[in-house]
N, C-alpha and C. Protein backbone atom coordinates (compact mmCIF):
# COMPACT_ATOMS: atom_id res chain seq x y z
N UNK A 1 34.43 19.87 56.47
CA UNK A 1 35.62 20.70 56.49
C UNK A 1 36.83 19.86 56.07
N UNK A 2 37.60 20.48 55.27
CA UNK A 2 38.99 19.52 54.54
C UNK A 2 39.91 20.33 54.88
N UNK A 3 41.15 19.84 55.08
CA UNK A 3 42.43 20.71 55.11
C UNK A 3 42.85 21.10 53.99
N UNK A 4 44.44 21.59 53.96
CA UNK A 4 44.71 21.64 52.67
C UNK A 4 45.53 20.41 52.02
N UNK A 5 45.66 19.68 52.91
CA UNK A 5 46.19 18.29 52.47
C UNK A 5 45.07 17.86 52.37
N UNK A 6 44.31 17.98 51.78
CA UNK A 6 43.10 17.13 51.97
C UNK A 6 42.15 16.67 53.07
N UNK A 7 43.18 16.57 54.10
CA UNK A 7 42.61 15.32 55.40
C UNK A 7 41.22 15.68 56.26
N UNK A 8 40.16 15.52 56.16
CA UNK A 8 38.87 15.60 56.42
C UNK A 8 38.72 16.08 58.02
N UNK A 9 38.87 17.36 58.45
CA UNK A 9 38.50 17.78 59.65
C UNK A 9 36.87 16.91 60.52
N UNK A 10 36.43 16.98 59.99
CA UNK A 10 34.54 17.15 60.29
C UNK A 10 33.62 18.07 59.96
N UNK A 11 32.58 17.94 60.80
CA UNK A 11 31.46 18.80 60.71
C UNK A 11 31.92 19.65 61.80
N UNK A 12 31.65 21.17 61.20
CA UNK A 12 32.22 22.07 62.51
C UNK A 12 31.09 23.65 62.12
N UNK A 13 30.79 24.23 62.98
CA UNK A 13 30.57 25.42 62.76
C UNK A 13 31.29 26.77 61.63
N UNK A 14 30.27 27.16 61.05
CA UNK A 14 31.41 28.31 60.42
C UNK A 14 32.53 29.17 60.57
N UNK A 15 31.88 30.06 61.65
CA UNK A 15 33.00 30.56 62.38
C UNK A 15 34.14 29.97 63.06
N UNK A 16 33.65 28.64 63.01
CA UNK A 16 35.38 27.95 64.12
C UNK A 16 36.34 27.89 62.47
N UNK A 17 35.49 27.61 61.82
CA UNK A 17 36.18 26.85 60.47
C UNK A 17 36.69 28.04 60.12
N UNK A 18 36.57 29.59 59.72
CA UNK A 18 36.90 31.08 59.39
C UNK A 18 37.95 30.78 60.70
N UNK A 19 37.73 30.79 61.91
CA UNK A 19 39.28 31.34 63.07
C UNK A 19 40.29 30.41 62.42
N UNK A 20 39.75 28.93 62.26
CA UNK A 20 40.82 28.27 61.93
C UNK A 20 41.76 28.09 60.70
N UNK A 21 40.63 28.75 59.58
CA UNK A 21 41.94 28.97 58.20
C UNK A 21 42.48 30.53 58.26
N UNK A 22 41.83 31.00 59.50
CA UNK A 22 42.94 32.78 59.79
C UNK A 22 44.65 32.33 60.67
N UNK A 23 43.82 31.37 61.76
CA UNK A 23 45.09 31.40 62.09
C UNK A 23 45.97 30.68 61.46
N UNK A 24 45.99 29.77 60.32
CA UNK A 24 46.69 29.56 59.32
C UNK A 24 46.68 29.86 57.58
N UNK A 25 47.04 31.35 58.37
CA UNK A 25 47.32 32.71 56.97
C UNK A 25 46.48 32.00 56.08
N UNK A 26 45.72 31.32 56.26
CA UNK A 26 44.84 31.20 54.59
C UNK A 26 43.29 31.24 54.53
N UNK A 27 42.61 30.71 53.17
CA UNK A 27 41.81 31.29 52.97
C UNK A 27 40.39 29.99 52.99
N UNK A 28 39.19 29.88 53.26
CA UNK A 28 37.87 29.47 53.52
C UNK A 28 37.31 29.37 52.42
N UNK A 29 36.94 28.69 51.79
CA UNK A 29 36.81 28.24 50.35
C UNK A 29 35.45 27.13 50.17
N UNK A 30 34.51 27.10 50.25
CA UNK A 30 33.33 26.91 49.79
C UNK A 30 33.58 26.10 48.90
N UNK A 31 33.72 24.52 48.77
CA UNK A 31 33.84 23.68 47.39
C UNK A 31 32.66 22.90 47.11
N UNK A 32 31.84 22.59 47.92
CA UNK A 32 30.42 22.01 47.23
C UNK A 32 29.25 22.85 48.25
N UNK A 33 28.47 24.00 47.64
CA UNK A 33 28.00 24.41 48.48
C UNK A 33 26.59 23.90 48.37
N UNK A 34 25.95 22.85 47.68
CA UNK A 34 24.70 22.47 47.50
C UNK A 34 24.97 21.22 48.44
N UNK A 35 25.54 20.59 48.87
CA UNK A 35 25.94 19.48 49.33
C UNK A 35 25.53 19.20 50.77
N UNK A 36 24.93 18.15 51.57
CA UNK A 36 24.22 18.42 52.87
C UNK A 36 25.47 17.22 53.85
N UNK A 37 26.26 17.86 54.50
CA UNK A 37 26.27 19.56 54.80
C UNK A 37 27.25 20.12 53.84
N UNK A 38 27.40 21.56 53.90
CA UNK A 38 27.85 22.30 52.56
C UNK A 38 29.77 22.06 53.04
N UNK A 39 30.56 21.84 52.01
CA UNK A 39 31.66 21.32 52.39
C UNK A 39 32.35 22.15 51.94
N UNK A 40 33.65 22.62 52.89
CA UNK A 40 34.33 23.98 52.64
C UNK A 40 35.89 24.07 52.66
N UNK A 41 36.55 24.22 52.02
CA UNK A 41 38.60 23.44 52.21
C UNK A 41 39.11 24.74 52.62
N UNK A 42 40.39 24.41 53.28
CA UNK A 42 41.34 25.51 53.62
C UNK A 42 42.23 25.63 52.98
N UNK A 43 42.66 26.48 51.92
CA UNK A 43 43.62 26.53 51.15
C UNK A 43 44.21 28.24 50.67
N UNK A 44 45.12 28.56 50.26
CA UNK A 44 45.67 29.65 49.26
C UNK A 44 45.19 29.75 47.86
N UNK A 45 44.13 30.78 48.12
CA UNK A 45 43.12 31.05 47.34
C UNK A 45 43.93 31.63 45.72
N UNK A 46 44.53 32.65 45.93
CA UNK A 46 45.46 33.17 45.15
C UNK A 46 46.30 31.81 44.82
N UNK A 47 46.95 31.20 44.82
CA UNK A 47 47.51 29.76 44.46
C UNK A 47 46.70 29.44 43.64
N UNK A 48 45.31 28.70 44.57
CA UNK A 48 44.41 28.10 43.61
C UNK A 48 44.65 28.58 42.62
N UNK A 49 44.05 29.54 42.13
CA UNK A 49 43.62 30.59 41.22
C UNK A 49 44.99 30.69 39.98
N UNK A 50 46.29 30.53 40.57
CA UNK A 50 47.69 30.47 39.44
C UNK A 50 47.53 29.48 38.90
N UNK A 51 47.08 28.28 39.75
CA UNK A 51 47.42 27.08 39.38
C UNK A 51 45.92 26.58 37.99
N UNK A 52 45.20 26.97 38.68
CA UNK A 52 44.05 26.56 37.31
C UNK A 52 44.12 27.44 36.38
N UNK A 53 44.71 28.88 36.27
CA UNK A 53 45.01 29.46 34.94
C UNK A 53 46.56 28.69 34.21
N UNK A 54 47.37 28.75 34.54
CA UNK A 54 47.97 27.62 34.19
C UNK A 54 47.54 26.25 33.58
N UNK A 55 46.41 25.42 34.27
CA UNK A 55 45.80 24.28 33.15
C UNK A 55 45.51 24.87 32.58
N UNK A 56 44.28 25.71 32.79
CA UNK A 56 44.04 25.82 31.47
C UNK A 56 45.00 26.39 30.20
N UNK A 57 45.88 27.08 30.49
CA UNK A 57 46.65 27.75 29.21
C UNK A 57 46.99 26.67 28.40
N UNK A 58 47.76 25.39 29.40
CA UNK A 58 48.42 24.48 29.09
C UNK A 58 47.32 23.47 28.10
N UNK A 59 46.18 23.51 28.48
CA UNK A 59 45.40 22.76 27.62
C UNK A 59 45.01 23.78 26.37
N UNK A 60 44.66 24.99 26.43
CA UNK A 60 44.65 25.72 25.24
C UNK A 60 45.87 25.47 24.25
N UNK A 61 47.00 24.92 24.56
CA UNK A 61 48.24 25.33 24.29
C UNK A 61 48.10 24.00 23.42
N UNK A 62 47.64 22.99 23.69
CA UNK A 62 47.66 21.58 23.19
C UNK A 62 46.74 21.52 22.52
N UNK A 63 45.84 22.31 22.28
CA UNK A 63 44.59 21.98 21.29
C UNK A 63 44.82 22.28 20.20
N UNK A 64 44.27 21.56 19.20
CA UNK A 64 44.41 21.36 17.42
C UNK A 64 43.21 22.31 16.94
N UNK A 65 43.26 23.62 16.63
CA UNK A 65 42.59 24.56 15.82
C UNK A 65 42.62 23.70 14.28
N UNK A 66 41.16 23.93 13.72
CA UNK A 66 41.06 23.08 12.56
C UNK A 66 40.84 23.83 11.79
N UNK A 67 41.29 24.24 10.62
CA UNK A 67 40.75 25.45 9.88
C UNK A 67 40.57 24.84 8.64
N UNK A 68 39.49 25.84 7.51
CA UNK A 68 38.92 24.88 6.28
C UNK A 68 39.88 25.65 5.46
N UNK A 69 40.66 24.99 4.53
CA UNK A 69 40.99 25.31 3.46
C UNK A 69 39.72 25.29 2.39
N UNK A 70 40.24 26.27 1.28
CA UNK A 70 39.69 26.13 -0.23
C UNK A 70 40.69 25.65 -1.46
N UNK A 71 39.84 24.87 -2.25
CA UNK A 71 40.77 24.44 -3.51
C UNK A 71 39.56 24.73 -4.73
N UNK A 72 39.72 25.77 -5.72
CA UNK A 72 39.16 26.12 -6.47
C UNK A 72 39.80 24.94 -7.89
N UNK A 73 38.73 24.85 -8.49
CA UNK A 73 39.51 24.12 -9.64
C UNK A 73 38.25 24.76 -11.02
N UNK A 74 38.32 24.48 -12.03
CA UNK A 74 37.58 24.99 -13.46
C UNK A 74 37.36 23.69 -13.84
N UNK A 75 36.13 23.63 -15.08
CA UNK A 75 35.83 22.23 -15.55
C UNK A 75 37.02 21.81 -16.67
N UNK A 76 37.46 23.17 -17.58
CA UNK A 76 38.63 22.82 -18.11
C UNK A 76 40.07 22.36 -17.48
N UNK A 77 40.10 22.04 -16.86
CA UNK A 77 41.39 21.74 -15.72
C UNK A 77 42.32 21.03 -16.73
N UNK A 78 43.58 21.41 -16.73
CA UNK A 78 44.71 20.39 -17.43
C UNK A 78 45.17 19.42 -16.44
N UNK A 79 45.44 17.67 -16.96
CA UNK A 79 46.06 16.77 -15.39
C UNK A 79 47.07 17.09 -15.41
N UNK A 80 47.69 18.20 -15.47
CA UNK A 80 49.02 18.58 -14.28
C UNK A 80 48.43 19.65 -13.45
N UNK A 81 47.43 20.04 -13.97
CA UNK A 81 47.04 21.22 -12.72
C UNK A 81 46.50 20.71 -11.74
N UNK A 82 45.56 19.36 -12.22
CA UNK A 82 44.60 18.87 -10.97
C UNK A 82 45.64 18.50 -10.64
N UNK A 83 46.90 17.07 -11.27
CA UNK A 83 47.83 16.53 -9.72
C UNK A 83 48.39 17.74 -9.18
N UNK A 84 48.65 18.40 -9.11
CA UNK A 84 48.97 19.46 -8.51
C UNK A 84 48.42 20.31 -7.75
N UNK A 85 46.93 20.24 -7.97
CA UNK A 85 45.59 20.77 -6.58
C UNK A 85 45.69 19.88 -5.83
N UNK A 86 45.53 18.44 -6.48
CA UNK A 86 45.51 17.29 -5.86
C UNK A 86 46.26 17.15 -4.40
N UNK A 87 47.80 17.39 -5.01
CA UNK A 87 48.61 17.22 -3.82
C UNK A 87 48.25 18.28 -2.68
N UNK A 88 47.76 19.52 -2.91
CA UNK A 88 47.86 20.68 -2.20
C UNK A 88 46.66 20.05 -1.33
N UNK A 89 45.46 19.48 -2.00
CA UNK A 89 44.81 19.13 -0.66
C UNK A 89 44.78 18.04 0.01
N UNK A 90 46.03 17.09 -0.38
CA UNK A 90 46.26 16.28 0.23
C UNK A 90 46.77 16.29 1.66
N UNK A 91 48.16 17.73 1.28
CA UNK A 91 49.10 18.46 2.13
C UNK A 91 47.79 18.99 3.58
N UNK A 92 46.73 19.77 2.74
CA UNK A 92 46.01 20.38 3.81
C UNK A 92 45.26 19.28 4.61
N UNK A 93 44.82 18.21 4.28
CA UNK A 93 44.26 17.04 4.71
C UNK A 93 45.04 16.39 5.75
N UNK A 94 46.38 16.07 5.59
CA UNK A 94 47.43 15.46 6.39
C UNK A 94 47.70 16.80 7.31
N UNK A 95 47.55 17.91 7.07
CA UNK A 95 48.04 18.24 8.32
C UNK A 95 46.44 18.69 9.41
N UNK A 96 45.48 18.23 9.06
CA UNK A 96 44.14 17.87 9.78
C UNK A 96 43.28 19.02 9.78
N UNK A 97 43.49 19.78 8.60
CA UNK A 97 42.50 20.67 7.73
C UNK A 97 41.22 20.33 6.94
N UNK A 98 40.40 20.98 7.63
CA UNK A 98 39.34 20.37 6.19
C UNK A 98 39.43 21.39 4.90
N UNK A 99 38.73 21.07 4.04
CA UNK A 99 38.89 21.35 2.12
C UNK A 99 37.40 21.29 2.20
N UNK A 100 37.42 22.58 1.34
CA UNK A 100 36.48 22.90 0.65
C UNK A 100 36.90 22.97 -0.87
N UNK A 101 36.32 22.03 -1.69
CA UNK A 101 36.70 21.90 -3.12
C UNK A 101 35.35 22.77 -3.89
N UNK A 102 35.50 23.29 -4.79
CA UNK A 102 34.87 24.46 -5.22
C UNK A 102 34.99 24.09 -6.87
N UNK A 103 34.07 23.49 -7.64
CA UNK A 103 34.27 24.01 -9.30
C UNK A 103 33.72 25.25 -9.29
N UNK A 104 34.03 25.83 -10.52
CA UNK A 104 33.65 27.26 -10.60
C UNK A 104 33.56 27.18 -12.26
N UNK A 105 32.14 27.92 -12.54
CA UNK A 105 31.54 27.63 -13.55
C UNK A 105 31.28 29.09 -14.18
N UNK A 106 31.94 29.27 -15.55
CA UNK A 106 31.48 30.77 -16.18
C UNK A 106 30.86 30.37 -17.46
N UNK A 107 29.84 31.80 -17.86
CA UNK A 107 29.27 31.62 -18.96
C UNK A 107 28.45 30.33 -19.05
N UNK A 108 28.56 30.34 -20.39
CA UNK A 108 28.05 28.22 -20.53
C UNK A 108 27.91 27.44 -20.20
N UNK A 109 29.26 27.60 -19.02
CA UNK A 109 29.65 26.24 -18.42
C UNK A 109 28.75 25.44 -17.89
N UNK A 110 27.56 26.45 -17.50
CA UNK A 110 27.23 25.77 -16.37
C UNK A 110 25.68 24.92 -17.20
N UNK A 111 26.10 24.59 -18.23
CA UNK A 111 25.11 23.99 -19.14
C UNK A 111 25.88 22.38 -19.30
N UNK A 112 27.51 22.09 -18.27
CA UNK A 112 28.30 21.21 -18.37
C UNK A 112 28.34 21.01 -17.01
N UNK A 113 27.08 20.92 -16.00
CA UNK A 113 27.13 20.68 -14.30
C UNK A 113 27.47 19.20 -13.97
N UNK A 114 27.63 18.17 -15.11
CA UNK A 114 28.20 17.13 -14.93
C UNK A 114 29.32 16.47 -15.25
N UNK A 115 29.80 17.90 -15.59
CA UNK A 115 31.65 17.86 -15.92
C UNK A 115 32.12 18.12 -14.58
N UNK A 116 31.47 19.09 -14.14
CA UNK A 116 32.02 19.18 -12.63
C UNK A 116 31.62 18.30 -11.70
N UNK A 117 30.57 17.61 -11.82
CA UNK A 117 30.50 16.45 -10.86
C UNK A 117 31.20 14.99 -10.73
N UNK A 118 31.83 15.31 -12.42
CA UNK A 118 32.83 14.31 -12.68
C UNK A 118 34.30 14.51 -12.19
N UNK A 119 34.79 15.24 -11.94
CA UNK A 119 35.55 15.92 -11.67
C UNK A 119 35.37 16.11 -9.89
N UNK A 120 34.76 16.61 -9.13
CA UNK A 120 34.21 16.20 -7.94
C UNK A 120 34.95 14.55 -7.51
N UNK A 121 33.98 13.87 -8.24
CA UNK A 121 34.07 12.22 -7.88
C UNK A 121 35.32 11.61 -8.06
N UNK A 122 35.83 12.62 -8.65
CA UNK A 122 37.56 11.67 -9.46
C UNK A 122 38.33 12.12 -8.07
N UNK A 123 37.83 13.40 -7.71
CA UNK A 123 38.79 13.58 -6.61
C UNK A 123 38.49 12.82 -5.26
N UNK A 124 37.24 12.53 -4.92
CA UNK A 124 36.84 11.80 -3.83
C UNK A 124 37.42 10.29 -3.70
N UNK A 125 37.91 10.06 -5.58
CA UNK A 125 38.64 8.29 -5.90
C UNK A 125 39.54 8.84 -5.63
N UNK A 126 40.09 9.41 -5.72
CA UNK A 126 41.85 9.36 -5.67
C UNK A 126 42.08 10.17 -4.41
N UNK A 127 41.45 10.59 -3.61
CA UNK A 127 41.60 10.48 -2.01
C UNK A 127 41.15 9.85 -1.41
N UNK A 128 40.55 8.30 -1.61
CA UNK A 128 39.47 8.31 -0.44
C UNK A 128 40.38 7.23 0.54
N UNK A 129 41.66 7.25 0.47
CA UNK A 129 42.92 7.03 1.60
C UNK A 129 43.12 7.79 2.77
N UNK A 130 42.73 8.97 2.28
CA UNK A 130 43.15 10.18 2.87
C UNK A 130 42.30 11.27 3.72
N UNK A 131 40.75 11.08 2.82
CA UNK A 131 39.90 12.19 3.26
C UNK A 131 38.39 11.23 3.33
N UNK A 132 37.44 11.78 3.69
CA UNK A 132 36.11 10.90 3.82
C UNK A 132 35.24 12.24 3.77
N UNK A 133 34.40 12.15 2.68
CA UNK A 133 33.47 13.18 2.50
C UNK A 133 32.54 13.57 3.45
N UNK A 134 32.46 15.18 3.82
CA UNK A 134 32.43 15.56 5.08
C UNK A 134 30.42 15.88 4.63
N UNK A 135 30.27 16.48 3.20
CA UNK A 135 29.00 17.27 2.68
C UNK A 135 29.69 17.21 1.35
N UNK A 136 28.21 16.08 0.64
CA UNK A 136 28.19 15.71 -0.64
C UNK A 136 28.40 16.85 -1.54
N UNK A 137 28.94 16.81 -2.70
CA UNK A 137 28.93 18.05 -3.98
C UNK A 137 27.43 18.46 -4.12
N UNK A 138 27.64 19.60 -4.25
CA UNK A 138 26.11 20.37 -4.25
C UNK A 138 26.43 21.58 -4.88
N UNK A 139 25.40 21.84 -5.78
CA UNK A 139 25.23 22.96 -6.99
C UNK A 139 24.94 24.36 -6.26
N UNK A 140 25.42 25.07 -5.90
CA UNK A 140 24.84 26.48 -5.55
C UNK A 140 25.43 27.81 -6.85
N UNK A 141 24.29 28.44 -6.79
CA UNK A 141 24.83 29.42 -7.99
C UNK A 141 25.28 29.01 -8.98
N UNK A 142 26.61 29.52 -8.91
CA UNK A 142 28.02 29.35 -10.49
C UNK A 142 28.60 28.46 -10.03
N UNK A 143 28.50 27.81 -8.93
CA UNK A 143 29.75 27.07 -8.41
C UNK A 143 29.13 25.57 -7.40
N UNK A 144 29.97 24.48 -7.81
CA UNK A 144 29.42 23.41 -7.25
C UNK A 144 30.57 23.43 -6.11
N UNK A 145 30.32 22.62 -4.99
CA UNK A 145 31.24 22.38 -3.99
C UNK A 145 31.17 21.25 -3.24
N UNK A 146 31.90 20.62 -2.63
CA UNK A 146 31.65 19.42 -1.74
C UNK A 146 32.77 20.17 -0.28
N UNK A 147 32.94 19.24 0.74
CA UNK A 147 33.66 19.52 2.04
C UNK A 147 34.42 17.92 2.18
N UNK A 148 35.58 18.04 2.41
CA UNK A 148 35.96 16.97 2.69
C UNK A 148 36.84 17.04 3.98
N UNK A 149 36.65 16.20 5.49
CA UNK A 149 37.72 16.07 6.39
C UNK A 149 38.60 14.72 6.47
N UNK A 150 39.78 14.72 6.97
CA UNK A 150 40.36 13.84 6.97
C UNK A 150 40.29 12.74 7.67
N UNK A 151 40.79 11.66 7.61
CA UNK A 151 40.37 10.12 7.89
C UNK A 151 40.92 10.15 9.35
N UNK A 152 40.57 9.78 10.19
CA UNK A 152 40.78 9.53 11.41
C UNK A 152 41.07 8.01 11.73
């Protein structure tokens, strides 16, 4: 039996332990009931109960949701378009997003699957400050893709 300061009553019967958190307006609370003998605190149950929805909000409140961006790019790409994807998934990287980089292949193209893997790799050089490949470039369908998260 514990108080609500903590301070360790003893071993006591149930019922003395129930008269004794009635006659102090509160509530009988069961905290390790596998435990020999089963150990039980006196406290404001309703309290309890504010006070741990509260952590938790407060820790929901602090947690970093990670969401994947996409960056589509073509094998024809002009270099102002890539520095310019470039930066965008740099932006999503720094703020602790992962990227999904995506070539996208029409017609023919895809008779040029090592234009896009070149293209892939140039981007993995010129981030690899920034990002650390999460799932290698891989061919599916029309479209090759890799995953990249950021450097920790």
């Amino acid at each position: 039996m514990v108080n609500q300061e903590g301070k360790q009553l003893g071993v006591m019967p149930t019922q003395k332990a129930l008269e004794l958190a009635y006659s102090q307006k509160l509530d009988l609370i069961l905290v390790a009931p596998n435990a020999k003998p089963p150990v039980a605190k006196i406290m404001d149950y309703g309290k309890y109960k504010y006070e741990l929805a509260k952590r938790e909000k407060k820790a929901k409140k602090n947690q970093k949701i990670i969401e994947v961006k996409q960056m589509k790019f073509r094998i024809k790409i002009d270099e102002h378009d890539y520095q310019t994807k470039l930066k965008h998934i740099k932006r999503f990287l720094e703020a602790g997003n992962k990227v999904r980089v995506v070539i996208m292949f029409r017609g023919r193209e895809m008779a040029f699957a090592d234009k896009g893997k070149e293209i892939l790799d140039r981007i993995i050089k010129d981030l690899q400050d920034v990002a650390s490949v999460e799932k290698a470039p891989k061919l599916e369908g029309r479209d090759m893709w890799m995953m990249l998260k950021p450097k920790s």
